[in-house]
N, C-alpha and C. Protein backbone atom coordinates (compact mmCIF):
# COMPACT_ATOMS: atom_id res chain seq x y z
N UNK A 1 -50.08 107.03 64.53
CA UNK A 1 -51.37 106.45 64.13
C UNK A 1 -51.60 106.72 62.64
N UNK A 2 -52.48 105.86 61.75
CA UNK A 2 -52.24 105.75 60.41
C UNK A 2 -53.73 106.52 59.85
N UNK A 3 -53.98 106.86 59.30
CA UNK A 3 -54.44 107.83 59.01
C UNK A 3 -56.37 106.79 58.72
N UNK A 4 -57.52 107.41 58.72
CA UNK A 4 -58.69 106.69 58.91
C UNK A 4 -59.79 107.04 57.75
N UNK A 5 -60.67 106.55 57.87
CA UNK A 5 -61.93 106.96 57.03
C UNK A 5 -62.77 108.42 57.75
N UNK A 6 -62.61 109.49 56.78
CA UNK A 6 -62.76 110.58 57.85
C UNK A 6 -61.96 111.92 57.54
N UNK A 7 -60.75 111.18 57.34
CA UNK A 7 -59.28 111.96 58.22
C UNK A 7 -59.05 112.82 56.76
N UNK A 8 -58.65 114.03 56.96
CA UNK A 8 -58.38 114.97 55.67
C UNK A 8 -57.42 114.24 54.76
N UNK A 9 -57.34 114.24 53.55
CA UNK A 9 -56.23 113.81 53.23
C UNK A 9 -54.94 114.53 53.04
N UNK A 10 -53.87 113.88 53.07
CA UNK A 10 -52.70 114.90 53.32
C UNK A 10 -52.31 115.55 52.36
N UNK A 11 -51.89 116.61 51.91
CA UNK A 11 -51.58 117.04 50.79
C UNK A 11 -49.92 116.60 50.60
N UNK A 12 -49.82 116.92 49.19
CA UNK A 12 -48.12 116.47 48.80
C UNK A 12 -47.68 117.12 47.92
N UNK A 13 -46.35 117.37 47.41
CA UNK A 13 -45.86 117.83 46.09
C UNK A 13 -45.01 117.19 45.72
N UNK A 14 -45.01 116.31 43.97
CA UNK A 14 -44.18 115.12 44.14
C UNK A 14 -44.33 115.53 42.63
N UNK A 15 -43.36 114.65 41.76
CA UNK A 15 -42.74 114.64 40.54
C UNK A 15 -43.94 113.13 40.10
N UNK A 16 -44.22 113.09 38.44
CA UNK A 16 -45.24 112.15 38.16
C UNK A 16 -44.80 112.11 36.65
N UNK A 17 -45.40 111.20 35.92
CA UNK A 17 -45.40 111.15 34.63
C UNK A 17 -46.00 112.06 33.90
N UNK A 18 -47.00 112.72 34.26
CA UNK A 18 -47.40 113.89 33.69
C UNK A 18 -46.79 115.43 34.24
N UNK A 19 -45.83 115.72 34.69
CA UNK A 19 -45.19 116.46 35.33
C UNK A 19 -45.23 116.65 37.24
N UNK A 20 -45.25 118.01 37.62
CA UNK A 20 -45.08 118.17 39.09
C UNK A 20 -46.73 118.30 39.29
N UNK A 21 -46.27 117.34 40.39
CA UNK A 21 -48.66 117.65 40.89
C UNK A 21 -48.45 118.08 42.45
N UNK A 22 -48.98 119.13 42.41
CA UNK A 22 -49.61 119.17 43.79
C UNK A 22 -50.89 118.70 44.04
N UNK A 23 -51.13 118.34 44.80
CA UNK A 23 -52.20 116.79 45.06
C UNK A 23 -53.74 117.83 45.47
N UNK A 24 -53.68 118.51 46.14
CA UNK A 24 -55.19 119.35 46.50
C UNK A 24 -55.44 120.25 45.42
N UNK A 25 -54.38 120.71 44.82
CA UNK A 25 -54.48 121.61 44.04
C UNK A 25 -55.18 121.08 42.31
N UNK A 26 -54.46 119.66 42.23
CA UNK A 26 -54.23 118.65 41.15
C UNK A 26 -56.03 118.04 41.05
N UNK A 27 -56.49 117.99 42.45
CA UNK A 27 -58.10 117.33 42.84
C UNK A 27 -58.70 117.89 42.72
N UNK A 28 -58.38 119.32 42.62
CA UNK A 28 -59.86 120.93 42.33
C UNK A 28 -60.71 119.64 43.45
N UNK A 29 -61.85 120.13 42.62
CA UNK A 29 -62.94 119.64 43.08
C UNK A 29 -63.39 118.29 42.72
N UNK A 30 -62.76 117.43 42.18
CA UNK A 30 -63.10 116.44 42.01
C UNK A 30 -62.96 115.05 43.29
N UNK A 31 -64.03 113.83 42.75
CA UNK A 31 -63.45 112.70 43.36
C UNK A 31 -62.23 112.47 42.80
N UNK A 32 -61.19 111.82 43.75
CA UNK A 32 -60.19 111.08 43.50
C UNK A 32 -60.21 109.49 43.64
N UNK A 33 -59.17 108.89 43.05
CA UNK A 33 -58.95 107.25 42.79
C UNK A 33 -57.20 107.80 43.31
N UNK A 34 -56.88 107.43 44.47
CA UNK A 34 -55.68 107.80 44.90
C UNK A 34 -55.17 105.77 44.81
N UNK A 35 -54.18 105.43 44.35
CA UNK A 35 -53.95 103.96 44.47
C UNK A 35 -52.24 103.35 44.18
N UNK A 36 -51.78 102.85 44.64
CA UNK A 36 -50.09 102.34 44.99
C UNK A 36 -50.13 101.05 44.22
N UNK A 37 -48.93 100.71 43.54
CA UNK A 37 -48.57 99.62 43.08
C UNK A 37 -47.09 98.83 43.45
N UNK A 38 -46.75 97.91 44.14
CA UNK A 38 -45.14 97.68 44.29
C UNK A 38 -43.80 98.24 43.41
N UNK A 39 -44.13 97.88 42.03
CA UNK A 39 -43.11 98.82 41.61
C UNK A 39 -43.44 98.40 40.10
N UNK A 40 -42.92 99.19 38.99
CA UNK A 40 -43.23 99.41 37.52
C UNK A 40 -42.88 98.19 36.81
N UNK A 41 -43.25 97.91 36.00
CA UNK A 41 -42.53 96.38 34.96
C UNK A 41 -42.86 95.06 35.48
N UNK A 42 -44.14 95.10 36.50
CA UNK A 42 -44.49 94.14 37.14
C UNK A 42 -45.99 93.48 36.74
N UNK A 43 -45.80 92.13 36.48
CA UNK A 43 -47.24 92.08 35.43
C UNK A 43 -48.51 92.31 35.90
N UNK A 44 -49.21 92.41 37.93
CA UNK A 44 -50.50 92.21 37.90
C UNK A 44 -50.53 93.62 37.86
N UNK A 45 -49.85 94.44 37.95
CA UNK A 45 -49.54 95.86 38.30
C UNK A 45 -50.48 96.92 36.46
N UNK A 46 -49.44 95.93 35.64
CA UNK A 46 -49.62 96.41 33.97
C UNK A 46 -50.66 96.12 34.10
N UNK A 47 -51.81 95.31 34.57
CA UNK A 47 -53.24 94.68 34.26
C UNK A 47 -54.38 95.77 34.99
N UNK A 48 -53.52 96.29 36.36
CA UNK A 48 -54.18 97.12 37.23
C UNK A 48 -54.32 98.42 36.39
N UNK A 49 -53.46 99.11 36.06
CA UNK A 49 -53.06 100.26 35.53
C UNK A 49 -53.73 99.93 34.18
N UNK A 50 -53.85 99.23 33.23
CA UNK A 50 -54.85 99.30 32.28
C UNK A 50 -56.39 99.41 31.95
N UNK A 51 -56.41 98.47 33.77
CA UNK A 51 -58.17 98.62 33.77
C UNK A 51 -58.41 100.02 34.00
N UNK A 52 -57.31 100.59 34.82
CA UNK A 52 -57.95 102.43 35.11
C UNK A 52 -57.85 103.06 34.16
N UNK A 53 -57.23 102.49 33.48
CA UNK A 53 -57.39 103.38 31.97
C UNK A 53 -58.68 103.47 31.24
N UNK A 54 -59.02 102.39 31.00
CA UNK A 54 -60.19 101.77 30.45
C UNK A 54 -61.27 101.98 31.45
N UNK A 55 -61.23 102.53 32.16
CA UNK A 55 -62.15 103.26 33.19
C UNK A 55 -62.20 104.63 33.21
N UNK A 56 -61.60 105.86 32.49
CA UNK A 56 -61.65 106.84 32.50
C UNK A 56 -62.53 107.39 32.36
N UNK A 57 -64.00 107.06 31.64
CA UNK A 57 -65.14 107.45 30.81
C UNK A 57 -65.99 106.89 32.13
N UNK A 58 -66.11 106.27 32.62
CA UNK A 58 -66.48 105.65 34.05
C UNK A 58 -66.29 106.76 35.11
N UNK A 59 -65.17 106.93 35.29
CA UNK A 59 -64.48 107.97 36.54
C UNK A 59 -65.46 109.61 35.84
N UNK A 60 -65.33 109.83 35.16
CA UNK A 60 -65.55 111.30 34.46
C UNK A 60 -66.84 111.52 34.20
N UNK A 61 -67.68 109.91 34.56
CA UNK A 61 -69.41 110.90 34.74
C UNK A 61 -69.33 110.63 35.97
N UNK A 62 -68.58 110.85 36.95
CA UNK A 62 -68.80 110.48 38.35
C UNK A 62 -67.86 111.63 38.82
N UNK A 63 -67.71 112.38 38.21
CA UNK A 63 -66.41 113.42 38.55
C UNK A 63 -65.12 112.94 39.46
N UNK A 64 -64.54 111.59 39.09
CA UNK A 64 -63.72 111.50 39.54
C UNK A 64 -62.36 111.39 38.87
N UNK A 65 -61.09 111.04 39.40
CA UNK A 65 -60.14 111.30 38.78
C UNK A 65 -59.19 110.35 39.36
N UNK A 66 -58.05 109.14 38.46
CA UNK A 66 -57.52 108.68 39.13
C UNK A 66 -55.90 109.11 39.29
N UNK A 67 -54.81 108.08 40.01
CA UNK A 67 -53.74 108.92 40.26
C UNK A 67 -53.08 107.78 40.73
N UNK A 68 -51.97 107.31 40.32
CA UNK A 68 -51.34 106.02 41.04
C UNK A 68 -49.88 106.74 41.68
N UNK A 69 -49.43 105.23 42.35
CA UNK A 69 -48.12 105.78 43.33
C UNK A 69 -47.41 104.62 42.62
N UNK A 70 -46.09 104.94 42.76
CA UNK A 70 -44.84 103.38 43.16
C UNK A 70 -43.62 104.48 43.45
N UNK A 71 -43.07 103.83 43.75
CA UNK A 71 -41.68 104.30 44.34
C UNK A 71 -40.44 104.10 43.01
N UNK A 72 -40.83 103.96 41.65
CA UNK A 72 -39.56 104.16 40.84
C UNK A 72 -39.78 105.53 40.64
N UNK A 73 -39.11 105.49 39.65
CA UNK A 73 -38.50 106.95 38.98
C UNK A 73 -39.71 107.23 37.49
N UNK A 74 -39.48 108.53 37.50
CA UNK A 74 -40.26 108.67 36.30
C UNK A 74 -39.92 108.25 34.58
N UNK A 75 -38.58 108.77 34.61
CA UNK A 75 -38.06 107.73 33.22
C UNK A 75 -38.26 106.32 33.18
N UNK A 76 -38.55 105.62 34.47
CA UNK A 76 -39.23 104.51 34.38
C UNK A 76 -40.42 104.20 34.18
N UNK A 77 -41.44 105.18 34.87
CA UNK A 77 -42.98 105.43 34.59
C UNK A 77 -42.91 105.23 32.67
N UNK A 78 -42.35 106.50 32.63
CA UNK A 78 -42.31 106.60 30.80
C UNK A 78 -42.57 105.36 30.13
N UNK A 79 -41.34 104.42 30.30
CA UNK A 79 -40.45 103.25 29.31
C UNK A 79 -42.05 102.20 29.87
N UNK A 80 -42.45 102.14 31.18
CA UNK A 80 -43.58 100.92 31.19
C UNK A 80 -45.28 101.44 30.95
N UNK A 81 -45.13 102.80 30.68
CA UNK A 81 -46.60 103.03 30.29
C UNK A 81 -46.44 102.66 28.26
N UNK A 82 -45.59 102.56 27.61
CA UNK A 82 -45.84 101.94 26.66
C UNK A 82 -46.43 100.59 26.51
N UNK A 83 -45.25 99.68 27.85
CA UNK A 83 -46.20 98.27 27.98
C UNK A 83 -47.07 98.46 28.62
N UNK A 84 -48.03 99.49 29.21
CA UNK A 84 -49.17 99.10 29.48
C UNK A 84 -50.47 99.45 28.22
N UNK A 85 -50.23 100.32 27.47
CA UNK A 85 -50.25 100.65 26.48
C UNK A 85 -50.50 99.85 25.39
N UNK A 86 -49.50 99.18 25.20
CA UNK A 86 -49.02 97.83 24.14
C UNK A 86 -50.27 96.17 24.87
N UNK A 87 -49.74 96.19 25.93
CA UNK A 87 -50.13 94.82 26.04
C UNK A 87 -51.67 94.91 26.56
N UNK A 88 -52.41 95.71 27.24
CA UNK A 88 -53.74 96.19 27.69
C UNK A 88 -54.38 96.73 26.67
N UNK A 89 -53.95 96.94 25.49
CA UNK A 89 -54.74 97.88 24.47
C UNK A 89 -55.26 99.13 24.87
N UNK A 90 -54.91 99.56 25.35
CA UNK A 90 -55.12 100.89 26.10
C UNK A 90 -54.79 101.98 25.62
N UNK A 91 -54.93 103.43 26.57
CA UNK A 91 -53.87 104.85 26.66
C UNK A 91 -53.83 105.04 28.16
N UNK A 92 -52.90 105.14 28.79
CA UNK A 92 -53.05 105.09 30.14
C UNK A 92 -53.26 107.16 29.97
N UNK A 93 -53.83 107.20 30.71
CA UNK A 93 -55.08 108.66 30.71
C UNK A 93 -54.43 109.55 32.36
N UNK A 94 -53.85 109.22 33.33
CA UNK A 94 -53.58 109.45 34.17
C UNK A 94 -52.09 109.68 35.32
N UNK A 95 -51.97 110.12 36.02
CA UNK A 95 -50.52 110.15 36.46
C UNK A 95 -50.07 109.07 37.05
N UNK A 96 -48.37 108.61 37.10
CA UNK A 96 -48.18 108.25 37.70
C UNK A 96 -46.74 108.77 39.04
N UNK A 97 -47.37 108.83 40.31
CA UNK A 97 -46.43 109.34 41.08
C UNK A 97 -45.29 108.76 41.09
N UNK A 98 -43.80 109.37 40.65
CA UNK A 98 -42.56 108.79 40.92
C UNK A 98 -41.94 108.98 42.64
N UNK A 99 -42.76 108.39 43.38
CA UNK A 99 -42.76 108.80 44.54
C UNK A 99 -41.16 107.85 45.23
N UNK A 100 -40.04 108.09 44.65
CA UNK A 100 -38.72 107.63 45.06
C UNK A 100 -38.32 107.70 46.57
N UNK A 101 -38.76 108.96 46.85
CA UNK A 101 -38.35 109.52 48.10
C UNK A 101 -39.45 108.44 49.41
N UNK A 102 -40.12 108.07 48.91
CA UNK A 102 -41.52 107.79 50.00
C UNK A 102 -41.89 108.81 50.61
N UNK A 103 -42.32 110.11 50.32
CA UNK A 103 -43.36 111.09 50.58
C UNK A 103 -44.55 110.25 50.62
N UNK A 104 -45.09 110.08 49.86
CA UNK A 104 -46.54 109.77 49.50
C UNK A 104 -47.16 108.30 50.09
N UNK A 105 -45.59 107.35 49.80
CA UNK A 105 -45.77 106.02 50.39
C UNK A 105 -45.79 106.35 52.06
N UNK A 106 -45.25 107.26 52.74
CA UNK A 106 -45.17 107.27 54.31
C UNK A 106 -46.33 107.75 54.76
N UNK A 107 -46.63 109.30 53.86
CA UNK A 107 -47.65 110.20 54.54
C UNK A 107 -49.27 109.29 54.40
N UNK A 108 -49.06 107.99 53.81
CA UNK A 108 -50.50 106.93 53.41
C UNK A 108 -50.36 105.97 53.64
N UNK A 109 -49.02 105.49 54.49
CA UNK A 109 -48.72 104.54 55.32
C UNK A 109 -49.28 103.14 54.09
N UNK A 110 -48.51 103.41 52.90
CA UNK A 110 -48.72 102.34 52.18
C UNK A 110 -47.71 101.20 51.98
N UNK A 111 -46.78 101.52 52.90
CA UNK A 111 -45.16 100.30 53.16
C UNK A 111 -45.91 99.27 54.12
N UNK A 112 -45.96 98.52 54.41
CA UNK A 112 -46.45 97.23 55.08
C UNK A 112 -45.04 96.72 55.26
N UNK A 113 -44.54 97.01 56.76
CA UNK A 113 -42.82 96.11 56.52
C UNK A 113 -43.28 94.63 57.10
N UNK A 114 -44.24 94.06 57.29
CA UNK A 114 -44.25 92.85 57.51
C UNK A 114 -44.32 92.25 56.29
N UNK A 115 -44.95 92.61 55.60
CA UNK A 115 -45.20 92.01 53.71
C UNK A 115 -43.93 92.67 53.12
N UNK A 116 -43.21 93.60 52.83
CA UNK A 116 -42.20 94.09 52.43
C UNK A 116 -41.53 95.60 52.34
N UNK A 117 -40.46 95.58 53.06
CA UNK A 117 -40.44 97.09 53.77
C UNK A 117 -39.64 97.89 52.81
N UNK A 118 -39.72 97.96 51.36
CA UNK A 118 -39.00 98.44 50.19
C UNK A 118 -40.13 98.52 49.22
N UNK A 119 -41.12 98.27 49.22
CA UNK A 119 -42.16 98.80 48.06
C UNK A 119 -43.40 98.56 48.93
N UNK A 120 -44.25 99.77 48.12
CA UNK A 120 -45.93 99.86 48.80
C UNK A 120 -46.81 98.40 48.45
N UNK A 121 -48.04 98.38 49.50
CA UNK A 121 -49.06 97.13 48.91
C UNK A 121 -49.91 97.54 48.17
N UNK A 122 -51.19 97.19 47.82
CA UNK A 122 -51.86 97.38 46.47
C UNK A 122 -52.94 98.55 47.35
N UNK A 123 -52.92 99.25 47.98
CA UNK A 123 -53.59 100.53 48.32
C UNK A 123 -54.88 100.98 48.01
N UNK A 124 -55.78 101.52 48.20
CA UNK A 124 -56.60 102.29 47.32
C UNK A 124 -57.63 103.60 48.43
N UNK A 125 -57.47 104.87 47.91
CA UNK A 125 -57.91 105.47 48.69
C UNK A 125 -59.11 106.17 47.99
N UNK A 126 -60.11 106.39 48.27
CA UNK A 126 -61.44 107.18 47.40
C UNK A 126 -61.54 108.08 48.53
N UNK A 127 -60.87 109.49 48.22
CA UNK A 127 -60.83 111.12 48.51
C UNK A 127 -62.19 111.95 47.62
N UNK A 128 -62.79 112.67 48.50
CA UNK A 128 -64.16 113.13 48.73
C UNK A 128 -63.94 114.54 47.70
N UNK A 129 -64.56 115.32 47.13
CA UNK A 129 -63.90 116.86 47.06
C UNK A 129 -63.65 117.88 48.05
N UNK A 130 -64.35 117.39 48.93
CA UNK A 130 -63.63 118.18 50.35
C UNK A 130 -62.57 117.80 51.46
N UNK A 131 -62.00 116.71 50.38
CA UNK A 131 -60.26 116.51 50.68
C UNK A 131 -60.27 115.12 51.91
N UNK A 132 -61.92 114.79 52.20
CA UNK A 132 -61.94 113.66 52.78
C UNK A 132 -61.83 112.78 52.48
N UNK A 133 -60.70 111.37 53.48
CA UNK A 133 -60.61 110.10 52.80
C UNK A 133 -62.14 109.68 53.34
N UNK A 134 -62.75 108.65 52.41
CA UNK A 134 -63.78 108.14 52.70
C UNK A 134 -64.03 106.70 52.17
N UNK A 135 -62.94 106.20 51.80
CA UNK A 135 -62.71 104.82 51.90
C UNK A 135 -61.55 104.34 51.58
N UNK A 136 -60.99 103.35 52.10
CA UNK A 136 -59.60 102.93 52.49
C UNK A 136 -59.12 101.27 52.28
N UNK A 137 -59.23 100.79 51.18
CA UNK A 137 -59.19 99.03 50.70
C UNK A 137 -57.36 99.09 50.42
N UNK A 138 -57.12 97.69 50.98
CA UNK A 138 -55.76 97.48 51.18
C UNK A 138 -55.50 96.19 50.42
N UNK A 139 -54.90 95.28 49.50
CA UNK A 139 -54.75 94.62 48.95
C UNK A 139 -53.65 94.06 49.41
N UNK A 140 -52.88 92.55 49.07
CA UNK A 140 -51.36 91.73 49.46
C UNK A 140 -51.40 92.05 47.68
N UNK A 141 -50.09 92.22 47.43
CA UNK A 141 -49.36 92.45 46.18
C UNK A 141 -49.48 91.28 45.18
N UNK A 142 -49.77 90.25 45.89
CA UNK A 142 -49.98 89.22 45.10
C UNK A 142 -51.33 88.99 44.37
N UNK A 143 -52.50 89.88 45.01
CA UNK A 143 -54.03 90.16 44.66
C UNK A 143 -54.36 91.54 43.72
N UNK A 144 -54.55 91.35 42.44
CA UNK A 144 -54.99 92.72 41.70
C UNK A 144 -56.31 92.29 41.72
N UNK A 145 -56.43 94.63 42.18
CA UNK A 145 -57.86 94.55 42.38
C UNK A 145 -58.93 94.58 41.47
N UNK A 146 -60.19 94.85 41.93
CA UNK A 146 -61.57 94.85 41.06
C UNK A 146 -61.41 96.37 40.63
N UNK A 147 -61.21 97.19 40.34
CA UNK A 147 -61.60 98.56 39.83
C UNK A 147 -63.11 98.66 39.49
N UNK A 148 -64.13 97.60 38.76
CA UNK A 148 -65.41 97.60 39.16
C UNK A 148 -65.51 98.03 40.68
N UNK A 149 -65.05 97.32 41.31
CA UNK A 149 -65.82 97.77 42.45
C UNK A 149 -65.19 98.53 43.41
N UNK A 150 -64.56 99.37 42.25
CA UNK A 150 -63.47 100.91 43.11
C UNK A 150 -65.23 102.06 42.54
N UNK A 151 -65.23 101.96 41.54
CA UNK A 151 -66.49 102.68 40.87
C UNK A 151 -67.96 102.22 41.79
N UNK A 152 -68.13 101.34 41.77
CA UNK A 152 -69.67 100.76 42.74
C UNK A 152 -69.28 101.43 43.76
N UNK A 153 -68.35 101.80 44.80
CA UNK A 153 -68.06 102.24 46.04
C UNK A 153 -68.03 104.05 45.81
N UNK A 154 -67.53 104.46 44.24
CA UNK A 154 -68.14 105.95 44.69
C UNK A 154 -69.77 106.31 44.20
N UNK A 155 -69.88 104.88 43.52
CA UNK A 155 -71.29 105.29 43.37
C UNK A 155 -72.26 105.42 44.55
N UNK A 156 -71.89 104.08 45.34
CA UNK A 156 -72.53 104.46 46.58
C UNK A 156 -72.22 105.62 47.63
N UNK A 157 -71.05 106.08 47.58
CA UNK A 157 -70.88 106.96 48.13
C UNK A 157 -71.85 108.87 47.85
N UNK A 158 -71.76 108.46 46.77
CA UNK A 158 -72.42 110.09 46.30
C UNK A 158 -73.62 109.38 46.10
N UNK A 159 -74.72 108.24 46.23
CA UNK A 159 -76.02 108.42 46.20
C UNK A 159 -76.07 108.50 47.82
N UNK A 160 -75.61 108.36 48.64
CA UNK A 160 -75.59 107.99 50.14
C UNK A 160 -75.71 109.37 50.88
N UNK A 161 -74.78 110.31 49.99
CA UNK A 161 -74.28 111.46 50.70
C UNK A 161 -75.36 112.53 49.90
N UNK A 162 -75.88 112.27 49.12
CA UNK A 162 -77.34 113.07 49.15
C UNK A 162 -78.84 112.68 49.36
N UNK A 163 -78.81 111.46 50.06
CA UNK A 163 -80.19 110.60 50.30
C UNK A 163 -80.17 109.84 51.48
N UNK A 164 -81.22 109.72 52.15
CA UNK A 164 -81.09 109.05 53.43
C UNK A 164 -81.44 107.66 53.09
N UNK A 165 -80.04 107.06 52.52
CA UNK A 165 -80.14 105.65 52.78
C UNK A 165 -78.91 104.99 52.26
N UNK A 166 -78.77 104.22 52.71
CA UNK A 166 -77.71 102.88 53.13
C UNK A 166 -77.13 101.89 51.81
N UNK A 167 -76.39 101.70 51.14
CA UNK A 167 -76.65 100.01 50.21
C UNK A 167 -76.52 98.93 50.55
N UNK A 168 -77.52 98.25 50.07
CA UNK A 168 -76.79 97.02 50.94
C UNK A 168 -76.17 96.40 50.32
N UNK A 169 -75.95 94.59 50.49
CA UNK A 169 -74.40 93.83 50.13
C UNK A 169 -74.74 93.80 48.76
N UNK A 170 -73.53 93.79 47.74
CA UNK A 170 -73.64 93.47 46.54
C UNK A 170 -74.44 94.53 45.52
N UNK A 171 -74.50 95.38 46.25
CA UNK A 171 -75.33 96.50 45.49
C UNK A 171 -74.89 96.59 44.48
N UNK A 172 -75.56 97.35 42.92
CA UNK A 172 -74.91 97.82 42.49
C UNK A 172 -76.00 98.86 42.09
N UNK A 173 -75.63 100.14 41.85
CA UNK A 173 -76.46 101.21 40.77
C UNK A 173 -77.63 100.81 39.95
N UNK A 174 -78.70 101.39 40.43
CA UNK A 174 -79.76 101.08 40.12
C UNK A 174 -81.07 100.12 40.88
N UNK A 175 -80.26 99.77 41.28
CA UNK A 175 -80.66 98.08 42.48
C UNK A 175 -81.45 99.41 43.71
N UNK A 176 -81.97 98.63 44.47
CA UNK A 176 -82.74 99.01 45.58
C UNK A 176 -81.73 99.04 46.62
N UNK A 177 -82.45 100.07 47.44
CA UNK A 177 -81.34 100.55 48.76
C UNK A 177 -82.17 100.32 49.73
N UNK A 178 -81.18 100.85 51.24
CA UNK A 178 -82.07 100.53 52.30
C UNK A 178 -82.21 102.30 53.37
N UNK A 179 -83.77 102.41 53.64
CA UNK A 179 -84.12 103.57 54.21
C UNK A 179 -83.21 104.04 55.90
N UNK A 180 -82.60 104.88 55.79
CA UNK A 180 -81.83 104.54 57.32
C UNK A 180 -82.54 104.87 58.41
N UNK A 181 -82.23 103.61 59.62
CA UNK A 181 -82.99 103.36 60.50
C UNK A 181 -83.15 104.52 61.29
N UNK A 182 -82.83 105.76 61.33
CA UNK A 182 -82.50 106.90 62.07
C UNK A 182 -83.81 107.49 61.77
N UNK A 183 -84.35 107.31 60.07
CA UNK A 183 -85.85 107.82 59.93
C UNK A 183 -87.02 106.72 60.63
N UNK A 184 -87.75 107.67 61.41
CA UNK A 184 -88.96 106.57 62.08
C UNK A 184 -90.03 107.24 61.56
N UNK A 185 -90.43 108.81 61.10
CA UNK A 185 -91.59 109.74 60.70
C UNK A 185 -92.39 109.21 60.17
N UNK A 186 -93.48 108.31 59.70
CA UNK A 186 -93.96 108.05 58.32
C UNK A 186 -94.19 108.74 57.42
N UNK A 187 -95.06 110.10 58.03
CA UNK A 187 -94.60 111.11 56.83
C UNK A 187 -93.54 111.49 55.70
N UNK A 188 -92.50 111.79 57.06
CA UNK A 188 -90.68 112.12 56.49
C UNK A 188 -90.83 110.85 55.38
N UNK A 189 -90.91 109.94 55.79
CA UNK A 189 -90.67 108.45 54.84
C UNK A 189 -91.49 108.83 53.25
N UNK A 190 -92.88 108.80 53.49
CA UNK A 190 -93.58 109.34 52.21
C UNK A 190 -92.96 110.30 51.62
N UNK A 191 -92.50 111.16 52.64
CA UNK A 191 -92.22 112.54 51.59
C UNK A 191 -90.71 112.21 51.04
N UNK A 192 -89.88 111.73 51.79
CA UNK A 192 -88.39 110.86 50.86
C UNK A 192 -88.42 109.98 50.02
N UNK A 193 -89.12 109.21 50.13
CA UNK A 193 -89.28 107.77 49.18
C UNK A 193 -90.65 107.73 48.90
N UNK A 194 -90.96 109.11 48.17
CA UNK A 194 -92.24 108.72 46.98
C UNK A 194 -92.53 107.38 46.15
N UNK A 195 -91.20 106.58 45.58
CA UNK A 195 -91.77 105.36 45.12
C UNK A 195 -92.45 104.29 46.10
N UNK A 196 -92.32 104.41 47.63
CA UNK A 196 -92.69 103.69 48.31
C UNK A 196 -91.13 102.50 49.00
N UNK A 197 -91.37 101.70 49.79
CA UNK A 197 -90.54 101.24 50.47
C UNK A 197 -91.38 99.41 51.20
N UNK A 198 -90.62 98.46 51.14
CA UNK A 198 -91.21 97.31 51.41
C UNK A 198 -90.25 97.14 52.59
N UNK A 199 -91.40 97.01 54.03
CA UNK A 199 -90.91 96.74 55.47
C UNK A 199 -90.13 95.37 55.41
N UNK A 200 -89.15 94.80 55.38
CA UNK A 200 -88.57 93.18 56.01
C UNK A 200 -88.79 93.49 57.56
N UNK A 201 -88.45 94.39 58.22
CA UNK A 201 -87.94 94.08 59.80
C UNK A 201 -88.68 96.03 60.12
N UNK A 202 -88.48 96.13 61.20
CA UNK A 202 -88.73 97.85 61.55
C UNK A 202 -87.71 98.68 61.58
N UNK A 203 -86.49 97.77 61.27
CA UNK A 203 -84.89 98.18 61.27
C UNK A 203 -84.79 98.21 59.74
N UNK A 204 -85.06 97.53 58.68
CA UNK A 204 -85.26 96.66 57.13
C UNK A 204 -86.00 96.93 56.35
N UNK A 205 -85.62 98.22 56.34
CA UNK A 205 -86.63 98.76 54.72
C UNK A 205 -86.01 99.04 53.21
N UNK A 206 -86.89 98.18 52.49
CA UNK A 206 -86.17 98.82 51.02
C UNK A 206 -86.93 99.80 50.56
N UNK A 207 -86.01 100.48 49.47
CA UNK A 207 -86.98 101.20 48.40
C UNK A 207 -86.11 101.40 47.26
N UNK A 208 -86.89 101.78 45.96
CA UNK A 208 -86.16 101.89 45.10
C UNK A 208 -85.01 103.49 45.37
N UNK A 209 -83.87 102.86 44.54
CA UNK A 209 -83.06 103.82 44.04
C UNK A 209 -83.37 105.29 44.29
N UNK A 210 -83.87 106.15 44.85
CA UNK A 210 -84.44 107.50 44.69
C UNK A 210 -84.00 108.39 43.85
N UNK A 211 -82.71 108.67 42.94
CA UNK A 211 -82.24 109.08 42.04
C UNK A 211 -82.38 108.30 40.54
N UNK A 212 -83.32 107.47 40.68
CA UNK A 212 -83.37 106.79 39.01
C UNK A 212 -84.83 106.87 38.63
């Protein structure tokens, strides 16, 4: 069985462009951006790996940290972080796992042998600081992702996990949330959402942001 939203994440010790990482040890306490690419010298891949670059200042008021996979070698990592470098205008800021062996690709079940059973799909895991996966987006190799909305997803995650309430679709930071239906108190309600809250349904409450 493949591992869930929930499930500890596994630890590893693997060789990277920035030297040997042990992966729990490597996360201290931070969020992680754990994420797989098919393989190095590949163009939506150079586009992926640049936006996380250009996201570092993003990740780091959010205490998070990113970390990619592919299955080449690290003298290869080397020779294509220049082109990502070169052609993204960038500094790529982060590791990349030379995960040759598939350690990392097996133990995250990121091989898809129906799509192709020799390189990982476009992956993405957002690891908690207490080593929990807590969200799990899977991409076809042919689709590079939003990294915006790798960031909107830990934002919601850490306003969620200290406030009783929900986001809804399209959220983004700052925007209004929804009160979770589990609170019925009116009091409890006043005393959580001092700005107040507008009823749609008895299930359907907004209120502003409570952290802004």
């Amino acid at each position: 069985m493949g591992l869930r939203i929930g499930d500890k994440a596994p630890d590893f010790k693997q060789e990277s462009s920035e030297g040997t990482i042990n992966f729990h040890e490597w996360a201290g306490d931070n969020w992680v951006v754990l994420f797989s690419h098919p393989a190095d010298f590949t163009p939506v891949c150079t586009t992926e790996l640049g936006a996380t670059a250009n996201l570092k200042a993003e990740f780091e008021k959010r205490g998070a940290k990113a970390i990619a996979v592919s299955v080449d070698p690290v003298e290869s990592h080397k020779g294509w972080i220049g082109d990502i470098n070169e052609t993204q205008n960038t500094t790529v800021n982060f590791p990349i796992l030379a995960d040759e062996n598939r350690t990392v690709a097996e133990l995250y079940d990121m091989i898809h042998p129906n799509e192709d059973d020799a390189s990982t799909v476009r992956s993405v895991f957002i690891i908690d600081p207490n080593k929990k996966i807590r969200t799990m987006i899977t991409y076809p190799k042919s689709t590079g992702r939003n990294f915006n909305e790798v960031v909107r997803v830990i934002d919601s995650l850490q306003l969620t996990d200290n406030y009783s309430v929900a986001t809804p679709a399209n959220w983004n930071d700052g925007e209004d949330v929804i009160i979770l239906p589990s609170i019925t108190d009116p009091d409890v309600i006043k005393e959580k959402f001092p700005k107040g809250h507008k009823e749609l349904r008895p299930y359907l409450r907004v209120t502003p942001q409570p952290n802004r």
